[in-house]
Structure formats: structure tokens, C-alpha cells
N, C-alpha and C. Protein backbone atom coordinates (compact mmCIF):
# COMPACT_ATOMS: atom_id res chain seq x y z
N UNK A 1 0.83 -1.21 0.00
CA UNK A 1 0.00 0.00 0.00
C UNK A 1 0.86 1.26 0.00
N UNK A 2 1.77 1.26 1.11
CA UNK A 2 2.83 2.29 0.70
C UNK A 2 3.32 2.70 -0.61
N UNK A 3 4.12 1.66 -1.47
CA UNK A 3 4.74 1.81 -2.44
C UNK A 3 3.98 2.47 -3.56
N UNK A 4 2.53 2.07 -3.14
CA UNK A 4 1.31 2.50 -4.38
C UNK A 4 1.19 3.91 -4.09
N UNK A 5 1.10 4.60 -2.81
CA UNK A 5 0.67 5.91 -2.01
C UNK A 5 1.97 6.34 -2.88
N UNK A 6 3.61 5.96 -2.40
CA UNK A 6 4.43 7.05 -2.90
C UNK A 6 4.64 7.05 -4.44
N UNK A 7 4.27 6.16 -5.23
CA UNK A 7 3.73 5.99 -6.61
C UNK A 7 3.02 7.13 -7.39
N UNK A 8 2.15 7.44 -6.06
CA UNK A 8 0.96 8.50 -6.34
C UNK A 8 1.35 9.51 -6.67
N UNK A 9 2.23 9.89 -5.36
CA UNK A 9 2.69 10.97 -5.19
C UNK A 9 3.82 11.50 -6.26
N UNK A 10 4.32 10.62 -6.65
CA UNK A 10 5.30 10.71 -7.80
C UNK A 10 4.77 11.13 -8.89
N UNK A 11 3.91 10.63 -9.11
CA UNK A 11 3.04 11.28 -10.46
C UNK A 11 2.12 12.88 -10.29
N UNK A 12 2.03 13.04 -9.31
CA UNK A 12 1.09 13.97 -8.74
C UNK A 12 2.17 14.99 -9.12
N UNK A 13 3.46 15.18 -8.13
CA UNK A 13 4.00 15.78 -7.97
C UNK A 13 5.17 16.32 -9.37
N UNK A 14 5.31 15.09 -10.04
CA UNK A 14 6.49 15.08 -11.17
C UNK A 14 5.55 15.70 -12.49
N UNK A 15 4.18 14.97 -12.27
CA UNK A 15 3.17 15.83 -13.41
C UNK A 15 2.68 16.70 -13.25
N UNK A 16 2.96 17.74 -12.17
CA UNK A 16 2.71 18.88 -12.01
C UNK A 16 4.14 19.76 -12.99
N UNK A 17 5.19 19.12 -12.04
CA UNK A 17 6.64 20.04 -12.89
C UNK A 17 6.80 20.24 -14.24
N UNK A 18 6.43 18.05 -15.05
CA UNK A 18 6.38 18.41 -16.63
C UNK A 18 5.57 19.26 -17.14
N UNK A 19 4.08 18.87 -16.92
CA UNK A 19 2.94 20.13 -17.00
C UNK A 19 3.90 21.52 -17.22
N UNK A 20 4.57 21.70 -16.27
CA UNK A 20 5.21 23.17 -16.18
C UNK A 20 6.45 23.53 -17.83
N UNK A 21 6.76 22.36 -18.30
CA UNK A 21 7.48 22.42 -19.75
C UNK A 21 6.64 22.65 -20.88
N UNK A 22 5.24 22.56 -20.63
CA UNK A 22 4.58 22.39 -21.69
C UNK A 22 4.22 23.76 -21.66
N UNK A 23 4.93 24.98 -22.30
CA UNK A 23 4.87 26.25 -21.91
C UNK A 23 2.74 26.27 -22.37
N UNK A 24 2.52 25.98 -23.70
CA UNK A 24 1.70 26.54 -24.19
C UNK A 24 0.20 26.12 -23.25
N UNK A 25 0.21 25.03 -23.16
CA UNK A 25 -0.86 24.70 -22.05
C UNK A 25 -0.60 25.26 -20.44
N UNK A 26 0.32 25.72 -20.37
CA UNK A 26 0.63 26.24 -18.81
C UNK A 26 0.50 27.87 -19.25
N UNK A 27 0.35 28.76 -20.48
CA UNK A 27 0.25 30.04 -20.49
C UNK A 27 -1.47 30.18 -20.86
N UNK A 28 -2.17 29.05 -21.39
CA UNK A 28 -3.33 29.20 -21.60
C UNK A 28 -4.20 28.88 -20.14
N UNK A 29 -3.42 28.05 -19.51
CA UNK A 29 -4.14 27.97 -18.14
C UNK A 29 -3.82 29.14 -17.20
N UNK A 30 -2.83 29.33 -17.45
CA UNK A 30 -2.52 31.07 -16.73
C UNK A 30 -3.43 31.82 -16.86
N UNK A 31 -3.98 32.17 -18.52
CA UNK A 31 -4.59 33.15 -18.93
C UNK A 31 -6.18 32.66 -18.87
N UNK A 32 -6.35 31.71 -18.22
CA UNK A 32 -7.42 31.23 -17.50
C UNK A 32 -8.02 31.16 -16.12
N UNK A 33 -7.09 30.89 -15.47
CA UNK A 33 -6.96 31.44 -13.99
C UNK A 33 -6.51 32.52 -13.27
N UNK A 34 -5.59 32.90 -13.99
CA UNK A 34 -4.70 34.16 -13.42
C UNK A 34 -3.34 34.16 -13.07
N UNK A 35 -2.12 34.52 -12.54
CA UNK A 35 -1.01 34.24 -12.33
C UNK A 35 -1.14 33.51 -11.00
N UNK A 36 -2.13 34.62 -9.94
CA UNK A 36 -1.60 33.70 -8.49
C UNK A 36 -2.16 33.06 -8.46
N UNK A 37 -3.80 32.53 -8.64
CA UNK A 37 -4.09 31.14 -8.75
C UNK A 37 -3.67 30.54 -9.31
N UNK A 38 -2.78 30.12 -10.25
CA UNK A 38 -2.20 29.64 -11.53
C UNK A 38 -0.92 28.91 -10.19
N UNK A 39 -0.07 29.84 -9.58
CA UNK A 39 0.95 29.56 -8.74
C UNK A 39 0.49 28.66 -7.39
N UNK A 40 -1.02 29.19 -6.91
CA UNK A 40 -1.37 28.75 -6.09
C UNK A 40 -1.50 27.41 -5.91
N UNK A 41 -2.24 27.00 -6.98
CA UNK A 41 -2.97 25.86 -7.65
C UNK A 41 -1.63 24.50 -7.73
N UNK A 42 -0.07 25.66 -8.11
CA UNK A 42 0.42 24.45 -8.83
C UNK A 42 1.12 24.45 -7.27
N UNK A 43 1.28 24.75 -6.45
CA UNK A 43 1.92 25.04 -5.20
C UNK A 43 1.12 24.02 -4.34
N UNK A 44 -0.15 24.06 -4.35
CA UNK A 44 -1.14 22.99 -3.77
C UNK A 44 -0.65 21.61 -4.05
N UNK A 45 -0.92 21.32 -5.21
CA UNK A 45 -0.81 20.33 -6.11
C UNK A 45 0.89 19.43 -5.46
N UNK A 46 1.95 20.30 -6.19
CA UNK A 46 3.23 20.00 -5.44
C UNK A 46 2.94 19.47 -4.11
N UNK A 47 2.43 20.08 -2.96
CA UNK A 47 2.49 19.71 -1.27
C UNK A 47 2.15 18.19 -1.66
N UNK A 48 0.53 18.76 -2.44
CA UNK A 48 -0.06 17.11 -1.88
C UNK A 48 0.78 15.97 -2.37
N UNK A 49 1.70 16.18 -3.67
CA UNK A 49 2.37 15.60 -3.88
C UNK A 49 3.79 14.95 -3.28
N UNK A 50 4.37 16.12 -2.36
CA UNK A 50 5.24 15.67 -1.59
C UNK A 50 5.17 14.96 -0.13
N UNK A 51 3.25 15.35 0.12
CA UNK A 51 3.15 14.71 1.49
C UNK A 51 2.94 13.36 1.25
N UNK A 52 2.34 13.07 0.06
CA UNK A 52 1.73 11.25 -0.25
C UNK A 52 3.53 10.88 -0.94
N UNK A 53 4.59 11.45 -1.32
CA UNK A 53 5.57 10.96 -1.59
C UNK A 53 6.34 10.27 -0.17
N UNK A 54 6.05 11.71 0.74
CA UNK A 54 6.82 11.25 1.76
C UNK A 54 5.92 10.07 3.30
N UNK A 55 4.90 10.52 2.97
CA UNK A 55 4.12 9.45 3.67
C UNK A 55 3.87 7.82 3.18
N UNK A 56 4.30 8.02 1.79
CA UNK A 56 3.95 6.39 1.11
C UNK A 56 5.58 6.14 1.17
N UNK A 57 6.05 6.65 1.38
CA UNK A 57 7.76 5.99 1.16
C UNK A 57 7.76 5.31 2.65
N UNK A 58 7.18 6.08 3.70
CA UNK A 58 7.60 5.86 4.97
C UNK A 58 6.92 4.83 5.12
N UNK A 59 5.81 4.28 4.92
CA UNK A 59 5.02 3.53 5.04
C UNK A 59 5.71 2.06 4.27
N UNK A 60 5.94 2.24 3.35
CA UNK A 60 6.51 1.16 2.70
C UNK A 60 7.63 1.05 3.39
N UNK A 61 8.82 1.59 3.67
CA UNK A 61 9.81 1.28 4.74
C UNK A 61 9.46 0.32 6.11
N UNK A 62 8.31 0.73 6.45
CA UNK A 62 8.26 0.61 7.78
C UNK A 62 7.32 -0.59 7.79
N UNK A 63 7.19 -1.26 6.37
CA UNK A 63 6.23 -2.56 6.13
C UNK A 63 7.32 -3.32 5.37
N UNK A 64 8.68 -3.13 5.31
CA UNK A 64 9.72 -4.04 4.99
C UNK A 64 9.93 -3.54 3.71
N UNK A 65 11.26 -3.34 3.05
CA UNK A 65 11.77 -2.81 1.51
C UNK A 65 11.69 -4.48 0.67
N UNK A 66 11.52 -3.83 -0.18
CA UNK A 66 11.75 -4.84 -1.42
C UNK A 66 12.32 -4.99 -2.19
N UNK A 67 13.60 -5.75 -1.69
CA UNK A 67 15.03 -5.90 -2.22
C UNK A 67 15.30 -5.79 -3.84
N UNK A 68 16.08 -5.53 -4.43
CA UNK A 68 16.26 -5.58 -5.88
C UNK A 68 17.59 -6.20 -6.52
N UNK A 69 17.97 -5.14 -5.23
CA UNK A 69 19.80 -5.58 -6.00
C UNK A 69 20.44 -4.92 -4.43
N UNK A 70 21.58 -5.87 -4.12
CA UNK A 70 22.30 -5.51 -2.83
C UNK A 70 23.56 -4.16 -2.88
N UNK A 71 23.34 -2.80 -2.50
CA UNK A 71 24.40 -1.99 -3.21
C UNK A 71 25.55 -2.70 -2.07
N UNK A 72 26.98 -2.64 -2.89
CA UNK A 72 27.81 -2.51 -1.58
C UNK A 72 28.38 -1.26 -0.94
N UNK A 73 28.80 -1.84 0.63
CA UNK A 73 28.69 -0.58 1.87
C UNK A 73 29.63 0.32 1.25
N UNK A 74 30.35 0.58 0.46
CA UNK A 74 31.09 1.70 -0.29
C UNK A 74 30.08 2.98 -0.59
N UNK A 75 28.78 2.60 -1.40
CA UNK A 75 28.46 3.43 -1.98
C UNK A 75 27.43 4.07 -1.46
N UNK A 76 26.96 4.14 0.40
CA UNK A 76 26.73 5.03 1.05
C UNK A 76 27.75 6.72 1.15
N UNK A 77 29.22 6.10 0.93
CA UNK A 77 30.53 7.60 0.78
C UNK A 77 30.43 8.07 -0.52
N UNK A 78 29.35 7.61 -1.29
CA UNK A 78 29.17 8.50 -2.40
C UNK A 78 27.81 9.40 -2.17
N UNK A 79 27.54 8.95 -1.34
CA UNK A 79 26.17 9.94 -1.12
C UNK A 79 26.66 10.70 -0.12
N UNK A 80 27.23 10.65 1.04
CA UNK A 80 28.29 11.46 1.71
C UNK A 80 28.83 12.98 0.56
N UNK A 81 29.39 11.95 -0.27
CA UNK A 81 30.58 12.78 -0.87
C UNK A 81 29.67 13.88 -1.57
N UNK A 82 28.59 13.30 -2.45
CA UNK A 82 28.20 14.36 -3.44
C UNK A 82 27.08 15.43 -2.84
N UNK A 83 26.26 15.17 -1.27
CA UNK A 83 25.91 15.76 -1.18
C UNK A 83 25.79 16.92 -0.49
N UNK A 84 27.79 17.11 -0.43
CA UNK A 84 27.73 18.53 -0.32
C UNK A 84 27.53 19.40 -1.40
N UNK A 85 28.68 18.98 -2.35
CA UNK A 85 28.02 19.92 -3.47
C UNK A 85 26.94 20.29 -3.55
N UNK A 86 26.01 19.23 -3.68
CA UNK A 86 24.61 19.43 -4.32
C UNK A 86 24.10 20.83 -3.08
N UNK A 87 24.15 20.66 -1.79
CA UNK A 87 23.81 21.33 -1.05
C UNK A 87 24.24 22.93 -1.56
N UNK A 88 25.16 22.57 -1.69
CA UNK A 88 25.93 24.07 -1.91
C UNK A 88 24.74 24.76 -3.29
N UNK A 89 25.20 24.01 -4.21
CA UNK A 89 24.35 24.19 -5.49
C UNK A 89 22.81 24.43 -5.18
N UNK A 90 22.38 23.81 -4.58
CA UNK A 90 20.82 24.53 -3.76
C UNK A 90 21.46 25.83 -3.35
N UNK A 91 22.21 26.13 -2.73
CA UNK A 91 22.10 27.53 -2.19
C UNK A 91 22.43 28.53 -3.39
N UNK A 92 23.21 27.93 -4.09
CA UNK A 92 23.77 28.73 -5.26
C UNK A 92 22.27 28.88 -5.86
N UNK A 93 21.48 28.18 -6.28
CA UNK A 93 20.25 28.71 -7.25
C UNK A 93 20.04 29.84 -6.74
N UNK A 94 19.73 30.49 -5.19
CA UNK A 94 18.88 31.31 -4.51
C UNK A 94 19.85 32.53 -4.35
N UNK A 95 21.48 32.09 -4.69
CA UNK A 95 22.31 33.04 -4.19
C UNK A 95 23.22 33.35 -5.28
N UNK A 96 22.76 33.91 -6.48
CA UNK A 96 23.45 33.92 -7.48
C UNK A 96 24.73 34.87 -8.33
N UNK A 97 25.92 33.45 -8.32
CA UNK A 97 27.18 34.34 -8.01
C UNK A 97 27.70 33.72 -9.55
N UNK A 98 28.63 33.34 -9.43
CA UNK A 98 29.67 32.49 -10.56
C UNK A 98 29.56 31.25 -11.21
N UNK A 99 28.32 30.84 -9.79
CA UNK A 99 28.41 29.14 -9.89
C UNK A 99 26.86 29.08 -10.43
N UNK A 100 26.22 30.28 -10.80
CA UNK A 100 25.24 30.01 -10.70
C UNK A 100 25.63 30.56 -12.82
N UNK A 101 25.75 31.17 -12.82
CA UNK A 101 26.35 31.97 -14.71
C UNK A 101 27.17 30.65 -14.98
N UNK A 102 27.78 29.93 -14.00
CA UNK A 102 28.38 29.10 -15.08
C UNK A 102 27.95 27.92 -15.76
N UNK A 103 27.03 27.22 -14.44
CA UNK A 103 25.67 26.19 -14.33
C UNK A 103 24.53 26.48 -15.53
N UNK A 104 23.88 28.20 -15.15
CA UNK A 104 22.98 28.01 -15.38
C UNK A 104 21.66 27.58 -14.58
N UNK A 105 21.73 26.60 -14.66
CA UNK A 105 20.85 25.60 -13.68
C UNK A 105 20.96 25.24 -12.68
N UNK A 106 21.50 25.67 -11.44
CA UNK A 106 22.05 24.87 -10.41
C UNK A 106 21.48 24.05 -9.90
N UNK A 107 19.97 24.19 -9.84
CA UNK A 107 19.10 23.57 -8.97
C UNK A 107 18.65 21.98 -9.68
N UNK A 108 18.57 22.28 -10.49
CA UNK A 108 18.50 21.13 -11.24
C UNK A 108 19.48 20.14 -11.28
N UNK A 109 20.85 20.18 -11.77
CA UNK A 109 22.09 20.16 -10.94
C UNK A 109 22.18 19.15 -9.82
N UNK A 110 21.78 20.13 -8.88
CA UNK A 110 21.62 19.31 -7.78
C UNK A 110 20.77 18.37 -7.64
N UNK A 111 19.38 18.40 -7.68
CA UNK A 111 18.68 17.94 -8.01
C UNK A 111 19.17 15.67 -8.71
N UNK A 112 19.90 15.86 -9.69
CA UNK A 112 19.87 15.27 -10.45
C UNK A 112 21.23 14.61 -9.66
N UNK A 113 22.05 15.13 -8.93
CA UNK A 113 23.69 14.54 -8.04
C UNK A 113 23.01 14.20 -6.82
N UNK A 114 21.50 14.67 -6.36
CA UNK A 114 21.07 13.84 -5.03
C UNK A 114 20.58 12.76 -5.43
N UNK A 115 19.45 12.50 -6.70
CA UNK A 115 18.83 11.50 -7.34
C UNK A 115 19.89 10.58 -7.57
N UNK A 116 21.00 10.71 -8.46
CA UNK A 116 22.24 9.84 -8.51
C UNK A 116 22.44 8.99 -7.49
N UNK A 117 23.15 10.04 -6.36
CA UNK A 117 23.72 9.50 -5.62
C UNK A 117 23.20 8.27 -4.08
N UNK A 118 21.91 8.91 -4.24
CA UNK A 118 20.93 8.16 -3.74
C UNK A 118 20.69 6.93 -4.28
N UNK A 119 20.36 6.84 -5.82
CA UNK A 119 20.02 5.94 -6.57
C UNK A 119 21.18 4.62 -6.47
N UNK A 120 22.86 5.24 -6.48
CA UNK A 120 23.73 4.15 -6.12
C UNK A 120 23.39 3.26 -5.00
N UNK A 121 22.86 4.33 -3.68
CA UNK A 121 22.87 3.50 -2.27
C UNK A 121 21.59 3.12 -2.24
N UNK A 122 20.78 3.48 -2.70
CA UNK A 122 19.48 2.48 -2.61
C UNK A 122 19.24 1.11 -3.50
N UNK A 123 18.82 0.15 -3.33
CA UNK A 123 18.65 -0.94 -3.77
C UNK A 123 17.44 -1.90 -4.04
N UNK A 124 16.51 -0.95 -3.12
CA UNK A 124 15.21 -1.94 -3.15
C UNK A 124 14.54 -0.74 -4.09
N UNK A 125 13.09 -1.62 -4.11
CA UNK A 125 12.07 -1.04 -5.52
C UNK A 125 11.79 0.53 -5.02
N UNK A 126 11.24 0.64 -3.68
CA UNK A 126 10.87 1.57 -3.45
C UNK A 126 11.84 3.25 -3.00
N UNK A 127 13.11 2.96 -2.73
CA UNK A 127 14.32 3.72 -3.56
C UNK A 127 14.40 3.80 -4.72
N UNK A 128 14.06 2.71 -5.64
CA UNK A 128 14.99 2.77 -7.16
C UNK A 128 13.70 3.61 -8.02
N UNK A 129 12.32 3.89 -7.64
CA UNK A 129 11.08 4.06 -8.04
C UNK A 129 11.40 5.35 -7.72
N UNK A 130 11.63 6.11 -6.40
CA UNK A 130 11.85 7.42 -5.74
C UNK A 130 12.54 8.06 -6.77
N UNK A 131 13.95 7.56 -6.37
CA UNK A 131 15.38 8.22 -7.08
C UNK A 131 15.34 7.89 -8.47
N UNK A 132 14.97 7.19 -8.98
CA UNK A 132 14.93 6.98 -10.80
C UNK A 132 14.06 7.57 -11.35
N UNK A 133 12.94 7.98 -10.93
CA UNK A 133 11.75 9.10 -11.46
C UNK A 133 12.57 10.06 -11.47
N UNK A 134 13.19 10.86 -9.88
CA UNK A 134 12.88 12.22 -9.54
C UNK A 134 14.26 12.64 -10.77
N UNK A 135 15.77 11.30 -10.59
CA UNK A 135 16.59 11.88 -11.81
C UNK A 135 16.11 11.69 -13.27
N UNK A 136 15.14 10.93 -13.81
CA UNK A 136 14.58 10.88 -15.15
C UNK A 136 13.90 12.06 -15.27
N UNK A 137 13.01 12.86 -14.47
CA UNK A 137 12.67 14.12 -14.52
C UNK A 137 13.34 15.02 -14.46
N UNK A 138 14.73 15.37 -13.84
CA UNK A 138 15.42 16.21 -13.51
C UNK A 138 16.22 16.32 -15.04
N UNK A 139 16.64 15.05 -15.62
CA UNK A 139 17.00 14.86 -17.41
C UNK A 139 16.16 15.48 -18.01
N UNK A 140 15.12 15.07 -18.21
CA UNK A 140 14.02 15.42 -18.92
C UNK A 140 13.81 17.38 -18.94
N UNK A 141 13.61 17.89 -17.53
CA UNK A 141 13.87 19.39 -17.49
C UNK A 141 14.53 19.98 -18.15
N UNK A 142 16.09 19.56 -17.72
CA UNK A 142 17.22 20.26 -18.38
C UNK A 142 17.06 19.85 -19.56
N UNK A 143 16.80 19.25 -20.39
CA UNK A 143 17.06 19.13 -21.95
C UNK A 143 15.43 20.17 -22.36
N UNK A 144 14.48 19.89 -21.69
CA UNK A 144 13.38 20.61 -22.37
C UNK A 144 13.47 22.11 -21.96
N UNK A 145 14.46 22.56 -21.46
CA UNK A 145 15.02 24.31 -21.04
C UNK A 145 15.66 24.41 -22.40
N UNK A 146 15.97 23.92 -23.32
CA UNK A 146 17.17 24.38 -24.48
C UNK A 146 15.96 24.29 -25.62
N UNK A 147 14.64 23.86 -25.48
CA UNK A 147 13.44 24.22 -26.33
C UNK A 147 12.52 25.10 -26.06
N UNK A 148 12.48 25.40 -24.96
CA UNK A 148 11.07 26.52 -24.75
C UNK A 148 11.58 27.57 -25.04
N UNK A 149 10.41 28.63 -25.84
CA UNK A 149 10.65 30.00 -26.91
C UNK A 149 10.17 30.94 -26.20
N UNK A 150 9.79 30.92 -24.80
CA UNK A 150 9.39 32.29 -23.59
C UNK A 150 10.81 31.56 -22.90
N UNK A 151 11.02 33.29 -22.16
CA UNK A 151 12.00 33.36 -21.40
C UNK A 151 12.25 33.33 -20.27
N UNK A 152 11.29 33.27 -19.67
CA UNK A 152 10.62 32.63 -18.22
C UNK A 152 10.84 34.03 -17.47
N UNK A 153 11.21 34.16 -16.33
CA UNK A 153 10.95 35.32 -15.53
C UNK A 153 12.18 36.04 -15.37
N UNK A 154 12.26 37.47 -14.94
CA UNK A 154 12.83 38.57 -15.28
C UNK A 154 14.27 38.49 -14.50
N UNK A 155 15.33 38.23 -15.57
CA UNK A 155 16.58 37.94 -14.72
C UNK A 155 17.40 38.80 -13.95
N UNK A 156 17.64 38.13 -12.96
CA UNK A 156 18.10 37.66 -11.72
C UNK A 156 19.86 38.30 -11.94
N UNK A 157 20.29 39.71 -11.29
CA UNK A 157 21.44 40.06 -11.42
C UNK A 157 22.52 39.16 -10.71
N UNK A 158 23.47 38.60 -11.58
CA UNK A 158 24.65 37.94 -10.80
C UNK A 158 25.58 38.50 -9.63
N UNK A 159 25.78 37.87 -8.90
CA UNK A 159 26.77 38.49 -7.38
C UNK A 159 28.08 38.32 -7.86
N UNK A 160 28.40 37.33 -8.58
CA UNK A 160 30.05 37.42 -8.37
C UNK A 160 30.53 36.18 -6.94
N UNK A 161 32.14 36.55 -6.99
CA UNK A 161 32.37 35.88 -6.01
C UNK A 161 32.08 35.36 -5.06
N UNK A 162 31.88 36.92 -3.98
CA UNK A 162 31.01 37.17 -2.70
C UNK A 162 29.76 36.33 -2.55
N UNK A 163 29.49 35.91 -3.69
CA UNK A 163 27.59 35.31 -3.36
C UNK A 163 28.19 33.67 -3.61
N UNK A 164 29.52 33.11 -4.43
CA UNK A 164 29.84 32.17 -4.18
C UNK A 164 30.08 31.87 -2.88
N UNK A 165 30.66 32.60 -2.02
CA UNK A 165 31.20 32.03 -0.94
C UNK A 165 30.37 32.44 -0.02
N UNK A 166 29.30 32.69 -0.02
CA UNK A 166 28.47 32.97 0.83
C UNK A 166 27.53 31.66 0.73
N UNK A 167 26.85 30.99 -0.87
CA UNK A 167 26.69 29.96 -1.11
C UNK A 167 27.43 28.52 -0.30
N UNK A 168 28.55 28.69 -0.84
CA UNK A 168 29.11 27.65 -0.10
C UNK A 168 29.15 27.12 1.54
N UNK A 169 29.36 28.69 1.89
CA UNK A 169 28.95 28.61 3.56
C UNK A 169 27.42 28.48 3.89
N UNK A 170 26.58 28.71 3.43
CA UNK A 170 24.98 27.90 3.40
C UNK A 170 24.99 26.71 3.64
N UNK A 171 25.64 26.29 2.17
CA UNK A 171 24.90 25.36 1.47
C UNK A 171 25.75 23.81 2.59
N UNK A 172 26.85 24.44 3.38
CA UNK A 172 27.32 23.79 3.87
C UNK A 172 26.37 23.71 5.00
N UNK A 173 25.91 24.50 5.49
CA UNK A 173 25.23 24.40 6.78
C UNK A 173 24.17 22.93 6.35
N UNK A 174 23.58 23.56 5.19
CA UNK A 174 22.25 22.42 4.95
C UNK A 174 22.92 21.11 4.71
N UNK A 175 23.87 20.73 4.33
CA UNK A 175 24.98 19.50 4.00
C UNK A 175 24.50 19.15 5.55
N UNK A 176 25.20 20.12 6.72
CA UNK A 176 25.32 19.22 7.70
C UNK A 176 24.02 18.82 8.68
N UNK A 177 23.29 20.35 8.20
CA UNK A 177 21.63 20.02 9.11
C UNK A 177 21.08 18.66 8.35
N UNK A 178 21.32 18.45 7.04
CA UNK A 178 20.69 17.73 6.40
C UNK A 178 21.06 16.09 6.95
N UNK A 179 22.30 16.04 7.08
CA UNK A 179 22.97 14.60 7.73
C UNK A 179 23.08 14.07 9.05
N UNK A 180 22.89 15.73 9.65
CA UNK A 180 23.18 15.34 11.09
C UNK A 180 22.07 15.40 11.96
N UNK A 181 20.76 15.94 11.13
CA UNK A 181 19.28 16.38 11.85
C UNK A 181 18.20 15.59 10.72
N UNK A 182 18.21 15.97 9.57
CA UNK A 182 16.78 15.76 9.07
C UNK A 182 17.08 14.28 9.00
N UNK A 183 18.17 13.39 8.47
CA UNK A 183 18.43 12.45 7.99
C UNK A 183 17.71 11.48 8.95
N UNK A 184 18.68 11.35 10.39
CA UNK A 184 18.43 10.64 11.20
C UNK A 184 16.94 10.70 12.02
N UNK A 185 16.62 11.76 12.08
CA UNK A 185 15.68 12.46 12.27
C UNK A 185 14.26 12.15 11.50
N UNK A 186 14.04 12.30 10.41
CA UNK A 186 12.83 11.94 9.21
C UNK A 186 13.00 10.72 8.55
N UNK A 187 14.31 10.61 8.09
CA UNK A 187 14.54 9.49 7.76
C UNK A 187 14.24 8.39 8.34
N UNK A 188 15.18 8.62 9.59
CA UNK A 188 15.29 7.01 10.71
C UNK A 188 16.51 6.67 10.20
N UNK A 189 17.43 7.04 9.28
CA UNK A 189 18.97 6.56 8.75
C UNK A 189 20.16 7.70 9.18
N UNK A 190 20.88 7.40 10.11
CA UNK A 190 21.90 8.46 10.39
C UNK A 190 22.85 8.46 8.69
N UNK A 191 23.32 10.09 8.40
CA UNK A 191 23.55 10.02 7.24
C UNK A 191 25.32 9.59 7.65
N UNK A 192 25.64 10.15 8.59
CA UNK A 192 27.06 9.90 8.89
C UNK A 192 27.66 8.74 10.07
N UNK A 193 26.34 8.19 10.55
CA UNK A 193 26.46 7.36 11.13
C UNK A 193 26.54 7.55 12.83
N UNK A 194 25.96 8.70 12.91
CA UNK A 194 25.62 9.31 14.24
C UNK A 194 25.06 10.88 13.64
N UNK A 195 24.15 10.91 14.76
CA UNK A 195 22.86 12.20 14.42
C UNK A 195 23.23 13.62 15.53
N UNK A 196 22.87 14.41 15.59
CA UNK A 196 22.91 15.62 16.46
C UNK A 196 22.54 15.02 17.63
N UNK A 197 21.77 14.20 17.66
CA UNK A 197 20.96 14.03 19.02
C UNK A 197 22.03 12.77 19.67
N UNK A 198 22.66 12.04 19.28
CA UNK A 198 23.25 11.32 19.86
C UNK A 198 23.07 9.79 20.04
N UNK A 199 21.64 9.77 18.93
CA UNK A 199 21.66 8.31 18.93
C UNK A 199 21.69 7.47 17.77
């Protein structure tokens, strides 16, 4: 039942984003609803999508995984390894310096080095279903950004250095809240193998 719930949610949530490539049906529904219902609507949509993602994943966890393929214990230090970057690169989308003009995309980026790297250390269906959607969508984005003929919203002046390293010092913070609090924490998996809290 889980696996079906975060199934749901995967589609809910991932067919909301493609929806969002299909400029011409997403400017006629604009010009149907309006901008903030238009945002509202797809903002709704997303939650419910991330609460039945994250409630059907947990659920299926907590009713036993369903093995696929055994990763070996190595390729937990690749999810270690890459997700600082990626962290950083989240901050870089919001904090845009060098890394963000040189990317382009950061978020996506990241996006697609957490899906990865996840995808190595997970092994059962209901990981490989999670992480193989969210990076087949995250592909799918970036290649359908080099076709759409609107220019999306009003750009965003670059920082330069200063907003790199201001990025990096973020994005590090969320690296470590992310491993040392949410992980063990929401998850139930210490990311480093001990949590903030100590157990």
C-alpha cells in the first residue's frame, strides 16, 4: 500500500513540474486562472504531492523494503561525498554568483547529483522508483530548457564571487543540518552514522 501511495505521489508531484514544460498549455491555463491562482494551484498540487511521496515511502519502509539488487557498503561515501556539493548548489540557485552563470541551472544540478547519488545506495524497488523518477525528470527538465521559446521570468542580477562564498557557507550548513538532523531524524537513517541528538 505504501509503495502505491508514494507511486501517487510521484506522479502527482512530477506531473505537475512536466505540466510546467509544456509552456503553451501552462500560459493558456494562466490566462485562464490568473497568475496567483495559476501559482497557487500548482503550489497545492506539489504539497499534496510531496506529502503522499513522503508518507507512502515511509510507510513502505516501515512494512519491509523490497530488495532488488544488494548496493555494496562503499556506496553510502558516495552519497556522503556528493551531497555537499549538491547542497551548496541549492544555495547557489537562490544566491546567485559564478556558480550560478556558469551552471545556469544549479538547482537542477543538484537535483539530479542527489537523485544519482541516492540511486547508487538504494537498492530496493521503493528507492529505485523514488530516485529513478525524480533523476529521469530532472533529465528530462534540463534538456526541455534548451526548447522553450518564452524566457521565463525577469533575470536575476549575478553576485560574483562574494555570493559564491556565501553559497558555499549555506549550502554547507544544509549539507550538515541535512545529515546530522533531518536524515536521522525523518529518515530514521543516520547520514554519517551518528545524528545531532546522539543516537
Amino acid at each position: 500500500m505504501g509503495l502505491a501511495v508514494e507511486i501517487l505521489g510521484l506522479v502527482i508531484f512530477l506531473g505537475a513540474h512536466v505540466f510546467v514544460t509544456r509552456r503553451g498549455e501552462r500560459a493558456a491555463l494562466i490566462a485562464r486562472l490568473g497568475v496567483w491562482p495559476y501559482r497557487g494551484l500548482f503550489s497545492l498540487v506539489s504539497l499534496v504531492g510531496i506529502g503522499l511521496i513522503a508518507y507512502g515511502f515511509a510507510q513502505y519502509r516501515a512494512t519491509g523494503l523490497i530488495p532488488v539488487w544488494n548496493p555494496p557498503l562503499w556506496t553510502r561515501h558516495i552519497v556522503i561525498a556528493l551531497m555537499w556539493p549538491a547542497s551548496i548548489l541549492i544555495a547557489a540557485a537562490y544566491i546567485p554568483g559564478n556558480i550560478k552563470k556558469t551552471l545556469k541551472h544549479p538547482l537542477l544540478v543538484a537535483v539530479k547529483t542527489w537523485a544519482f547519488a541516492h540511486l547508487c545506495a538504494n537498492g530496493d524497488l521503493g528507492g529505485i522508483i523514488l530516485f529513478g523518477s525524480v533523476l529521469a525528470w530532472a533529465v528530462y527538465d534540463r534538456i526541455s530548457l534548451k526548447y522553450r521559446s518564452d524566457v521565463g521570468g525577469p533575470t536575476i542580477p549575478y553576485g560574483g564571487a562574494r555570493n559564491d562564498i556565501i553559497a558555499i557557507v549555506v549550502g554547507t550548513i544544509i549539507y550538515l543540518a541535512l545529515g546530522l538532523v533531518f536524515h536521522p531524524v525523518v529518515i530514521g537513517l543516520p547520514a554519517f552514522g551518528t545524528s545531532a541528538f546522539g543516537s
